[in-house]
N, C-alpha and C. Protein backbone atom coordinates (compact mmCIF):
# COMPACT_ATOMS: atom_id res chain seq x y z
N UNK A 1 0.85 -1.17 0.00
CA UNK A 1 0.00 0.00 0.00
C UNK A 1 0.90 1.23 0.00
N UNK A 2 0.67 1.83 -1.14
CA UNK A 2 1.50 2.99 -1.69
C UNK A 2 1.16 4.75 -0.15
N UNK A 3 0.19 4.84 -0.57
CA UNK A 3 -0.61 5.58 0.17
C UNK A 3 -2.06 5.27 1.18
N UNK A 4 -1.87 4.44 2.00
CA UNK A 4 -3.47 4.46 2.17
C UNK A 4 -4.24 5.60 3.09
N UNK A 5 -3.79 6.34 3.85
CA UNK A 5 -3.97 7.58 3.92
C UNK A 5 -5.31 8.20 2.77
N UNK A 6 -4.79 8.01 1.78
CA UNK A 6 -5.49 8.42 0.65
C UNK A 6 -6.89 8.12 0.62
N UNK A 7 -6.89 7.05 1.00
CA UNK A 7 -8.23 5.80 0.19
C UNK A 7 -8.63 5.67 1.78
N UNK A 8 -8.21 5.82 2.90
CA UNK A 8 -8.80 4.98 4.56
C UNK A 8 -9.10 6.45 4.76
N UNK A 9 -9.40 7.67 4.20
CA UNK A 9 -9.99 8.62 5.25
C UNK A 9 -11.32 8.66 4.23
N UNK A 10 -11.84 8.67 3.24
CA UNK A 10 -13.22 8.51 2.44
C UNK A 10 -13.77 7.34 3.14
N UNK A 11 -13.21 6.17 4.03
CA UNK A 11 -14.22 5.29 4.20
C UNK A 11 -15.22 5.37 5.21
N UNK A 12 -14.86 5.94 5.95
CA UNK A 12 -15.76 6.47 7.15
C UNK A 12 -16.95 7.42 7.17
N UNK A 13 -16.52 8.03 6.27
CA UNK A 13 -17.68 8.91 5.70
C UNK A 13 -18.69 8.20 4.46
N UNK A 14 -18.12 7.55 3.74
CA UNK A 14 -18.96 6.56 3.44
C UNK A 14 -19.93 5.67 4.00
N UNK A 15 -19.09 5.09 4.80
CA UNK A 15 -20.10 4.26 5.69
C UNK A 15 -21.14 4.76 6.63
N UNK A 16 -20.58 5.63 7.30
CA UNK A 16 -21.66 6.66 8.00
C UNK A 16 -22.77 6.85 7.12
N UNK A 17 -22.38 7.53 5.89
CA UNK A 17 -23.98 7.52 4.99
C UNK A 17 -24.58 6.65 4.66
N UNK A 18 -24.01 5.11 4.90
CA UNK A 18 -24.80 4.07 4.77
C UNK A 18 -25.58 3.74 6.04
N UNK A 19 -25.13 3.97 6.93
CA UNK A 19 -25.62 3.61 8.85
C UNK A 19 -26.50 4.97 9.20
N UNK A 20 -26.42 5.96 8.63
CA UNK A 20 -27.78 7.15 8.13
C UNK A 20 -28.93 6.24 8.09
N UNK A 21 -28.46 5.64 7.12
CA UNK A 21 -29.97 5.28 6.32
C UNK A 21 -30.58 3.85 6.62
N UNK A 22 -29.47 2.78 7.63
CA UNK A 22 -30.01 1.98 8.05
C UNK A 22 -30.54 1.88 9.09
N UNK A 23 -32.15 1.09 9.40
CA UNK A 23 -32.55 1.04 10.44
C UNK A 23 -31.77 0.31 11.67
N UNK A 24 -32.34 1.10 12.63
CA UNK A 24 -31.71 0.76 13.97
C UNK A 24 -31.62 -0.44 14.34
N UNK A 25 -32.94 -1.19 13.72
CA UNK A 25 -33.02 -2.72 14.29
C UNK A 25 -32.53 -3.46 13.34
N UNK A 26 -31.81 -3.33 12.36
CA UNK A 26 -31.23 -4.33 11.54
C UNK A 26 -29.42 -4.33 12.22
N UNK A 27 -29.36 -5.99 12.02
CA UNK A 27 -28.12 -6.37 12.66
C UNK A 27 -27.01 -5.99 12.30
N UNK A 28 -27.08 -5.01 10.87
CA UNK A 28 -25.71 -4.68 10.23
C UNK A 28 -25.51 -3.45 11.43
N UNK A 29 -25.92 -2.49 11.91
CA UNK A 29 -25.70 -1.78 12.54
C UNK A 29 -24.45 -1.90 13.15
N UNK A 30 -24.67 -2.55 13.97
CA UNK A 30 -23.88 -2.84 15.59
C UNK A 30 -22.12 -3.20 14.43
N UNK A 31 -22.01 -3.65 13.22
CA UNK A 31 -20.77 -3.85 12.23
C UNK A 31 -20.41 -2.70 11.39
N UNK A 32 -21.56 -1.93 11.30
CA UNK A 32 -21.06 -0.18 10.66
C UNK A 32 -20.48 0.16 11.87
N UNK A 33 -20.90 0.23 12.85
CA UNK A 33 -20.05 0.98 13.59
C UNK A 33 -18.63 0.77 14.30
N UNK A 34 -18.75 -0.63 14.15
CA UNK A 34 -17.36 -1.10 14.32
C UNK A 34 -16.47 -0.62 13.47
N UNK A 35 -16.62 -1.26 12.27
CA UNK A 35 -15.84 -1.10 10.82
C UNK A 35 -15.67 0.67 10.78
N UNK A 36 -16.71 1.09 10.91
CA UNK A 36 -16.05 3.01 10.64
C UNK A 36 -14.96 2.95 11.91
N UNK A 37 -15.72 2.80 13.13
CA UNK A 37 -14.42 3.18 13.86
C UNK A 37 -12.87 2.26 13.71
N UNK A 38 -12.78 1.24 13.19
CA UNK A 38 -11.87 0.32 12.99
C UNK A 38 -11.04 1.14 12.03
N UNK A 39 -11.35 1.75 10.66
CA UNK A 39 -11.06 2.48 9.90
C UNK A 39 -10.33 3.86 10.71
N UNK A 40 -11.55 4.53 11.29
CA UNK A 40 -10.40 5.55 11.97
C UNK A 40 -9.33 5.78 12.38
N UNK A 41 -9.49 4.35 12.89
CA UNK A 41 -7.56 4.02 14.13
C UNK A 41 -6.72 3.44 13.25
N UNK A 42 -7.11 2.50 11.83
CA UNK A 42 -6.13 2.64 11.20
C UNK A 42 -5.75 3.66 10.51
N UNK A 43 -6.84 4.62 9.98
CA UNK A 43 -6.37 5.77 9.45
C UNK A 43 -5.23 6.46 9.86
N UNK A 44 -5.34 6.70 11.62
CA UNK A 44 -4.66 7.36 12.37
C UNK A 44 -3.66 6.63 12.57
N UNK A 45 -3.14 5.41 12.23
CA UNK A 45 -2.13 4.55 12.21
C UNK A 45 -1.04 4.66 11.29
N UNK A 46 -1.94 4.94 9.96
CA UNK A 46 -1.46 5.27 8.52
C UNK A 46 -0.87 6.53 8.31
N UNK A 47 -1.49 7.56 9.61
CA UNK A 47 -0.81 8.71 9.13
C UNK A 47 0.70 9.10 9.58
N UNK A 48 0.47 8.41 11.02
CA UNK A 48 1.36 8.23 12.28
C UNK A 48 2.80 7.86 11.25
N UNK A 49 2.40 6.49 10.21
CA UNK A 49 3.34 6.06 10.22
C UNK A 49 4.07 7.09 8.89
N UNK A 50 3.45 7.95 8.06
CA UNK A 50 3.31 8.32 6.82
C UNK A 50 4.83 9.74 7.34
N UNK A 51 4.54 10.36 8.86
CA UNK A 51 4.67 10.97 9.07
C UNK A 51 6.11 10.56 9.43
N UNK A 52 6.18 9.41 10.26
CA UNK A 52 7.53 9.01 10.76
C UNK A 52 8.46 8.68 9.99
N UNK A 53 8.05 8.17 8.39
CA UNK A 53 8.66 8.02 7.82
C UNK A 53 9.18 9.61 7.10
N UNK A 54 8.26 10.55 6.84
CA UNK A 54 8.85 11.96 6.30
C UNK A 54 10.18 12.38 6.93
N UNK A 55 9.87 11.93 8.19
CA UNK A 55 11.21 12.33 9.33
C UNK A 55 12.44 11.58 9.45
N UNK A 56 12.08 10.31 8.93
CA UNK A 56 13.61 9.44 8.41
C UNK A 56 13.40 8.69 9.89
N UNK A 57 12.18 8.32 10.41
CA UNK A 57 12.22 7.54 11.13
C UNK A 57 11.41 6.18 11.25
N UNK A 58 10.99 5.98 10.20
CA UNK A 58 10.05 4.84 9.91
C UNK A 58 10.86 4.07 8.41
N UNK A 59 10.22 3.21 8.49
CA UNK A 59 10.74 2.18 7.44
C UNK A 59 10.15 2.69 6.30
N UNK A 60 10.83 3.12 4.72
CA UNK A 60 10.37 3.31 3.86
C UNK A 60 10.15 1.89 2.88
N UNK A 61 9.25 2.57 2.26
CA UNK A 61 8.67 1.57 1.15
C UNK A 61 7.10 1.26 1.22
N UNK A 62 7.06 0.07 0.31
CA UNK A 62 5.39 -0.14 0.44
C UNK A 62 5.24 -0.56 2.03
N UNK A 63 3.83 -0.89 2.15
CA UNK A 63 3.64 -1.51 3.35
C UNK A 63 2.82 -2.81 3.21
N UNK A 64 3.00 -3.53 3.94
CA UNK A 64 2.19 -4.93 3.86
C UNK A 64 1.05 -4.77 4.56
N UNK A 65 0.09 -5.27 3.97
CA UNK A 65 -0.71 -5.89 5.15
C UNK A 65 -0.45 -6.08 6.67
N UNK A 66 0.56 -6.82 7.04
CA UNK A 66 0.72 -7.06 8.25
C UNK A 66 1.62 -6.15 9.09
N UNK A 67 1.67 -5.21 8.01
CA UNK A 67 2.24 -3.75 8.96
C UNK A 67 1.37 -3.26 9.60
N UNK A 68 0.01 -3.12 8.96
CA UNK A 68 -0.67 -2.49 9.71
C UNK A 68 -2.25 -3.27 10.50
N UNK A 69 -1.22 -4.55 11.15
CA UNK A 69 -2.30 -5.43 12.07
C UNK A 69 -1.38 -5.39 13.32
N UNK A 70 -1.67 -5.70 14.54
CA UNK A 70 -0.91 -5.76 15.41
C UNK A 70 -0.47 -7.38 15.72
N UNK A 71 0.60 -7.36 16.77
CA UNK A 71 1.38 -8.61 16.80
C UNK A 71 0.61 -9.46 17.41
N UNK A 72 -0.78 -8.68 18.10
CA UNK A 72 -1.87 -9.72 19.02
C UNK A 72 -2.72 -10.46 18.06
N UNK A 73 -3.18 -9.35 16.93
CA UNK A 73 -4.07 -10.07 16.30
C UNK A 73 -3.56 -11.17 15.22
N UNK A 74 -2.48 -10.99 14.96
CA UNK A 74 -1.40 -11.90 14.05
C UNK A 74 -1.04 -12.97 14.62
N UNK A 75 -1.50 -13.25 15.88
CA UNK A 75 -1.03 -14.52 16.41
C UNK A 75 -2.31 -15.44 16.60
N UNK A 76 -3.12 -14.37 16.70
CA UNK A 76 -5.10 -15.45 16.01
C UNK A 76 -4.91 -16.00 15.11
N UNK A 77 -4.59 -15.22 13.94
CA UNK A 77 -4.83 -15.65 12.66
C UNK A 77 -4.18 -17.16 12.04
N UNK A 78 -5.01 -18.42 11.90
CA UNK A 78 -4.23 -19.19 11.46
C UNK A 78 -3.59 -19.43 10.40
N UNK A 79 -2.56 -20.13 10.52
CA UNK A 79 -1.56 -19.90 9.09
C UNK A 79 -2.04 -19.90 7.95
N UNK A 80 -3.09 -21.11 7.98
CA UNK A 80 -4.11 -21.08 6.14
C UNK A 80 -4.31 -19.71 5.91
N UNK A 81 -4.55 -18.56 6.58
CA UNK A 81 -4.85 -17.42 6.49
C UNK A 81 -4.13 -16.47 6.51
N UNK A 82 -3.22 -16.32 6.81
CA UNK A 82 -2.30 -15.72 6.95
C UNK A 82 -1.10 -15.96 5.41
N UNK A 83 -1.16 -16.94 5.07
CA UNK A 83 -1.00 -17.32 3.85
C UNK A 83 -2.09 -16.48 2.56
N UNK A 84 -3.04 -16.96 2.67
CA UNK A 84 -3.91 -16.60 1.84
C UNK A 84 -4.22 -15.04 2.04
N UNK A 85 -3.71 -14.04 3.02
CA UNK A 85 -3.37 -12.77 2.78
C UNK A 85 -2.23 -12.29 2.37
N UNK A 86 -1.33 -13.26 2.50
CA UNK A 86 0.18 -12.95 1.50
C UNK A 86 -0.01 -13.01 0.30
């Protein structure tokens, strides 16, 4: 991921206009609001890192996927999967 900065700050506002318009009692709810806020903190993850790198203190280059998961949730994930996101 070249930039995601770019593309992870439109998603939240997207989705919000979808969770506008969905009713309260449907079960997607309670997963819009996860997923927007999930988006936020990586956003704010993405920028963190966008920034550290301007400063010559972050690792340049693309980024993987598993740059931007943490080492907790990477140790859930079983290998079939973890594969199949490589």
């Amino acid at each position: 991921m070249n930039r995601p900065s770019d593309h992870l700050q439109k998603y939240p506002v997207l989705l919000s206009a979808v969770l506008e318009k969905t009713e309260e009692e449907n079960p997607d709810v309670d997963f819009l609001k996860e997923a927007i806020q999930s988006i936020k903190i990586l956003y704010s993850y993405a920028q963190l890192r966008t920034f550290q790198i301007a400063m010559g203190k972050g690792t340049p280059g693309k980024w993987e996927w598993h740059d931007l998961v943490s080492g907790e949730f990477m140790k859930t994930l079983p290998k079939k999967e973890v594969k199949r996101q490589a």
